[in-house]
N, C-alpha and C. Protein backbone atom coordinates (compact mmCIF):
# COMPACT_ATOMS: atom_id res chain seq x y z
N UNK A 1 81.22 123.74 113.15
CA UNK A 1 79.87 124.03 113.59
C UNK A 1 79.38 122.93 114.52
N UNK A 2 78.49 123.57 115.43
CA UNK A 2 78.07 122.42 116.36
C UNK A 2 76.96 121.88 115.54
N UNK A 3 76.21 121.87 114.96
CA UNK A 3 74.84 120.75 114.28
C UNK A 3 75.22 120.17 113.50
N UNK A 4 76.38 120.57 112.86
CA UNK A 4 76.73 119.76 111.75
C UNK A 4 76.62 118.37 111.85
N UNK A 5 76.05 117.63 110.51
CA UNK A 5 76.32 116.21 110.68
C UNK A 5 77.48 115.71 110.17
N UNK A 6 77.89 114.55 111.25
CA UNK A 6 78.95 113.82 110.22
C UNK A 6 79.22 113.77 109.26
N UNK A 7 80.71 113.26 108.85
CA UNK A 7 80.60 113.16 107.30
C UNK A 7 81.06 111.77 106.96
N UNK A 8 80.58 111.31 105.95
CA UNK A 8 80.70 109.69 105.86
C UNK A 8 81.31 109.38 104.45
N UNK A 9 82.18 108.80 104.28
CA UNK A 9 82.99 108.49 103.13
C UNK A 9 81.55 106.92 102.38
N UNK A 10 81.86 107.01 101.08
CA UNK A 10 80.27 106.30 100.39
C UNK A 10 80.82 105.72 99.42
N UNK A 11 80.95 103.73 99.54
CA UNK A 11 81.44 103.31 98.96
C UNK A 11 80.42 102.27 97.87
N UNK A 12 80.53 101.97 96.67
CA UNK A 12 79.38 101.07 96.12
C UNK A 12 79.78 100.25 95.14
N UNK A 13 79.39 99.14 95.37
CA UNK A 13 80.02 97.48 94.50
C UNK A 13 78.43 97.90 93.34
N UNK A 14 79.18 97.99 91.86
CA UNK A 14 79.09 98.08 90.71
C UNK A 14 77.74 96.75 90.84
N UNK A 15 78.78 95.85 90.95
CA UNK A 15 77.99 94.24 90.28
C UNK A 15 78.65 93.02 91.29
N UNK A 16 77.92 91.98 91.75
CA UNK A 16 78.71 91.14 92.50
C UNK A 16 79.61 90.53 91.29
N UNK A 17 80.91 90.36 92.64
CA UNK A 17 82.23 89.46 92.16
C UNK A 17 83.15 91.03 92.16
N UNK A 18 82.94 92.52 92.36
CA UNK A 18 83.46 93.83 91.92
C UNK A 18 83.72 94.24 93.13
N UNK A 19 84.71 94.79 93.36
CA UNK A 19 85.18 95.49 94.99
C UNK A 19 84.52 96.75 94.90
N UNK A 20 84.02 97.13 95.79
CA UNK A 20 83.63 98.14 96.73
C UNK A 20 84.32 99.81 96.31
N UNK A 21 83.87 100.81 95.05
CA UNK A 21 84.52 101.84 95.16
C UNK A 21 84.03 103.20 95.85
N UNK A 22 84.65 103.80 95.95
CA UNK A 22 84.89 104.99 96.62
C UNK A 22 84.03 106.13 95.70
N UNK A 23 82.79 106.23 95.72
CA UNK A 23 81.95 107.12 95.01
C UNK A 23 82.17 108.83 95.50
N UNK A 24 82.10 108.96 96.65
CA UNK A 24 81.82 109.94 97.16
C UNK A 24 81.77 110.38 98.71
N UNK A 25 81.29 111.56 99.41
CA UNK A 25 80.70 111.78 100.62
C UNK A 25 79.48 112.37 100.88
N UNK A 26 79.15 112.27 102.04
CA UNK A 26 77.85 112.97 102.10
C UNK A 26 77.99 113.00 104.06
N UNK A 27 76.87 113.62 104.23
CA UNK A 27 76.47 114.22 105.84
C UNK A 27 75.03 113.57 105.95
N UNK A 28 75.24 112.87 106.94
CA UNK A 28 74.10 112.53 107.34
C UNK A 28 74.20 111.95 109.16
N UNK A 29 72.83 112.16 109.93
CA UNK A 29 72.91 112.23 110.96
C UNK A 29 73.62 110.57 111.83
N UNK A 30 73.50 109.30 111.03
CA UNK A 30 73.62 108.53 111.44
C UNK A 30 74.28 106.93 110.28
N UNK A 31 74.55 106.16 110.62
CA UNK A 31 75.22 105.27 109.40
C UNK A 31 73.83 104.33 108.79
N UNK A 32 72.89 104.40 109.16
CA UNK A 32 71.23 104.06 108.34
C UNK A 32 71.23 105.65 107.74
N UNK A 33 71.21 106.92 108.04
CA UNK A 33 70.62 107.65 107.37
C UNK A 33 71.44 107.95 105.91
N UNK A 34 73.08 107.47 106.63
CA UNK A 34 74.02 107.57 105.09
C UNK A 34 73.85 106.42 104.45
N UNK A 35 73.20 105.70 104.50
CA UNK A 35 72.97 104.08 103.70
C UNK A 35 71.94 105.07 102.63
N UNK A 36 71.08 105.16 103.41
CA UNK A 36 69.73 106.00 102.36
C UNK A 36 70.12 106.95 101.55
N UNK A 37 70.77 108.01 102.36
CA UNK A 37 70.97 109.13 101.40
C UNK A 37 71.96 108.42 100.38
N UNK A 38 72.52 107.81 100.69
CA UNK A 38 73.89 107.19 99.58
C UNK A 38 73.26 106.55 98.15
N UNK A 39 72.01 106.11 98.66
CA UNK A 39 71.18 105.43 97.75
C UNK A 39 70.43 106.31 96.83
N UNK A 40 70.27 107.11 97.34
CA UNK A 40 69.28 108.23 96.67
C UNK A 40 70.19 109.08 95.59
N UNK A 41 71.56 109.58 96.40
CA UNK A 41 72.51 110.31 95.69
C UNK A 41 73.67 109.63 94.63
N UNK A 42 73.98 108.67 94.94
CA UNK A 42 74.56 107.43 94.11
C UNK A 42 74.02 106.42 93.12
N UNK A 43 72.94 105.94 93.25
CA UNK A 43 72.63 104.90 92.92
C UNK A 43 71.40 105.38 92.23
N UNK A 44 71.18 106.60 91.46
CA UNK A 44 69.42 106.59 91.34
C UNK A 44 69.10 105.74 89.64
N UNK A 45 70.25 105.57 89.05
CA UNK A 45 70.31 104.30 87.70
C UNK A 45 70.55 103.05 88.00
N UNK A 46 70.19 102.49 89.25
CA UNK A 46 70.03 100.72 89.42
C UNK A 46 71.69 100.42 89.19
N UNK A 47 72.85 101.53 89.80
CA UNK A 47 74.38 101.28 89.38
C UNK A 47 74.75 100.29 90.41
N UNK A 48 74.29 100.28 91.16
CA UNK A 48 74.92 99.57 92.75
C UNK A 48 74.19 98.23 93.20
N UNK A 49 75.14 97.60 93.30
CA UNK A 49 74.35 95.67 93.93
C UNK A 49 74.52 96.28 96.06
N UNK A 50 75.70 96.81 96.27
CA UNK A 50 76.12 96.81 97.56
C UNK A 50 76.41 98.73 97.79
N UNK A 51 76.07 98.77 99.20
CA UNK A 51 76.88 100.31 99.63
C UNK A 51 77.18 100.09 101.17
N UNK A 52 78.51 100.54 100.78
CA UNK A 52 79.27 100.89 102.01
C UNK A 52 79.57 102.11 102.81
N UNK A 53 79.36 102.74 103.66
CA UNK A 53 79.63 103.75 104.51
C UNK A 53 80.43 104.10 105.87
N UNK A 54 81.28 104.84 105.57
CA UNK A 54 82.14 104.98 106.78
C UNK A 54 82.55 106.24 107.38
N UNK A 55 82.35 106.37 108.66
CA UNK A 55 82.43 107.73 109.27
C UNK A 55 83.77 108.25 108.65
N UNK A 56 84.15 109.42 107.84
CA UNK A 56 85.03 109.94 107.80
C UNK A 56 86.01 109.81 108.76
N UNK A 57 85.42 110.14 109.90
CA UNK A 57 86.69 110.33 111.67
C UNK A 57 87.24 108.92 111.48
N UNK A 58 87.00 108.11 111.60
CA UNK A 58 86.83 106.74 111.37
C UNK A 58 87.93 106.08 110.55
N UNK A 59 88.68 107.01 109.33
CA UNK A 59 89.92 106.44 108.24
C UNK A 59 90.80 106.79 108.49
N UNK A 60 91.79 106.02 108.73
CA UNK A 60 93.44 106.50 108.62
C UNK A 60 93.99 106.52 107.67
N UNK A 61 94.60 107.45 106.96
CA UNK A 61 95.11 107.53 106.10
C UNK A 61 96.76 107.90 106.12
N UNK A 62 97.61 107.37 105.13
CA UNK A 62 98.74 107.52 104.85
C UNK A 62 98.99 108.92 104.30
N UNK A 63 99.83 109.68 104.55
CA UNK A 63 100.11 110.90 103.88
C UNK A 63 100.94 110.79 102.32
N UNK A 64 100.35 111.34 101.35
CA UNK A 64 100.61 110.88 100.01
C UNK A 64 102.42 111.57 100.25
N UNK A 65 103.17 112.61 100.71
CA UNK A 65 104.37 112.87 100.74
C UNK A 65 105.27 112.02 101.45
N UNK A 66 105.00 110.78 102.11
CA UNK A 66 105.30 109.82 102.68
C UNK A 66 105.45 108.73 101.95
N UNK A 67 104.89 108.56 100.49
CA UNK A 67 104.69 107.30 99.93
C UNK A 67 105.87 106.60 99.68
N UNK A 68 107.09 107.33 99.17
CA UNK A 68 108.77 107.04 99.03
C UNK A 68 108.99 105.90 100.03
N UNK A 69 108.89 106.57 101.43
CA UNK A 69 109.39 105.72 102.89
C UNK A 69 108.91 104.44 102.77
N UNK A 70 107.47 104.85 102.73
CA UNK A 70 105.93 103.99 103.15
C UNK A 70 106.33 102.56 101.97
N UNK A 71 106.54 102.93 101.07
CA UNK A 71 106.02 101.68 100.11
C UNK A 71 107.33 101.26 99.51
N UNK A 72 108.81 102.13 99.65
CA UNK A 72 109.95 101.55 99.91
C UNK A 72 110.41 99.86 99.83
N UNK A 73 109.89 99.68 101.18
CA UNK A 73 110.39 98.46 101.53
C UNK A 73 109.23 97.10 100.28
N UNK A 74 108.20 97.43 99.80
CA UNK A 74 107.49 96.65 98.77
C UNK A 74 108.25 96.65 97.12
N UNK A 75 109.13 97.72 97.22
CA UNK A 75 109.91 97.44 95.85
C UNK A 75 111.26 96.76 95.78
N UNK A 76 111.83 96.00 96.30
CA UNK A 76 112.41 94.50 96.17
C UNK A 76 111.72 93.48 96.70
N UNK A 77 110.76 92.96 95.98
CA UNK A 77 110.11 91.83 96.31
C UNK A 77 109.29 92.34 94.98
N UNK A 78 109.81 91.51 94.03
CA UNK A 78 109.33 91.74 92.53
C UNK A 78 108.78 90.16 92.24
N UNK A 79 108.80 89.09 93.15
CA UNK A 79 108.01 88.36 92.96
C UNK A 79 106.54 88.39 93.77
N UNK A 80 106.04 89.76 94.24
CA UNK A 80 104.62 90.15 94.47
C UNK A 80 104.04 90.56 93.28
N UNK A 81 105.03 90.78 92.36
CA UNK A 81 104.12 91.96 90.97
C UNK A 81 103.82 90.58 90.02
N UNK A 82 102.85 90.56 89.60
CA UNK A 82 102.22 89.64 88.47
C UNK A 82 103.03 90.00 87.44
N UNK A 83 104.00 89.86 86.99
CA UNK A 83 104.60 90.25 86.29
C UNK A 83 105.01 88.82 84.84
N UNK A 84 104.86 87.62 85.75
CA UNK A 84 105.91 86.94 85.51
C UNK A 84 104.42 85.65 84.57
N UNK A 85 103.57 85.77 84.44
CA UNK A 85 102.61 85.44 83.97
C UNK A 85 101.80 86.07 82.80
N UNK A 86 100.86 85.29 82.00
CA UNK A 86 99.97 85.97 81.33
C UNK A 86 98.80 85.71 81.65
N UNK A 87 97.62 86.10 81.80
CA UNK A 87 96.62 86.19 82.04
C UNK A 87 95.87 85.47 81.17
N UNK A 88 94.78 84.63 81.06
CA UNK A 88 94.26 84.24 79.92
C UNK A 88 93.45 85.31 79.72
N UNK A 89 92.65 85.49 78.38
CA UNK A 89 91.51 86.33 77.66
C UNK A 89 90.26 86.17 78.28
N UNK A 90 90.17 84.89 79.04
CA UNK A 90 88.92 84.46 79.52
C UNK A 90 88.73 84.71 81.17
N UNK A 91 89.38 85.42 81.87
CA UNK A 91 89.34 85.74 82.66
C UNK A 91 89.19 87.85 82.97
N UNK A 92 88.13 87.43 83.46
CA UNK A 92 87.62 89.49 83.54
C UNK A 92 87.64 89.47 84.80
N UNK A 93 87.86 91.12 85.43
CA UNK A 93 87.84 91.90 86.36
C UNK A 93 88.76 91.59 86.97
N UNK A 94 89.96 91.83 86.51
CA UNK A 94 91.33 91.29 87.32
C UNK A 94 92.13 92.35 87.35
C-alpha cells in the first residue's frame, strides 16, 4: 500500500546494566513517532529504563537455513565458549 507507514522493529532495556530486547513492531510515520508509540504500547507498567527503534528496511538478517555454513567456522574455537570456568554466585545477568 502506498500510505502505509513504516514498520519499525522495538527494542527495550528492562533495567540499566541489561541489553536491549527485541519486544516487538509497530508502524509509525517517523523514528520520534515509534519512540512514543513504543512507549505507550510496551512500556505502560514502568518495564523499560531505555527504547530502541529501528526501521525494519534497515536489518540484515542471516537466513536461519544458512546457519550450518554461517556459524560453521565458530565451532572449532572452543576456547570462545565459557566453558572452562565457573562463575561465582555473586555475579548476575551474565
Amino acid at each position: 500500500m502506498k500510505n502505509e507507514w513504516p514498520l519499525w522493529e522495538v527494542f527495550i532495556r528492562s533495567k540499566s546494566g541489561l541489553s536491549h530486547k527485541h519486544v516487538g513492531s509497530l508502524h509509525a510515520s517517523d523514528a520520534e513517532m515509534a519512540v512514543e508509540n513504543a512507549r505507550d504500547l510496551y512500556t505502560r507498567r514502568n518495564e523499560g529504563v531505555s527504547i530502541w527503534v529501528v526501521a525494519s528496511k534497515d536489518i540484515t538478517a542471516s537466513d536461519p537455513d544458512d546457519s550450518d555454513p554461517l556459524f560453521e567456522p565458530a565451532k572449532d574455537k572452543i576456547y570462545r565458549h565459557p566453558t572452562f570456568y565457573e562463575v561465582p554466585n555473586e555475579v548476575t545477568h551474565m
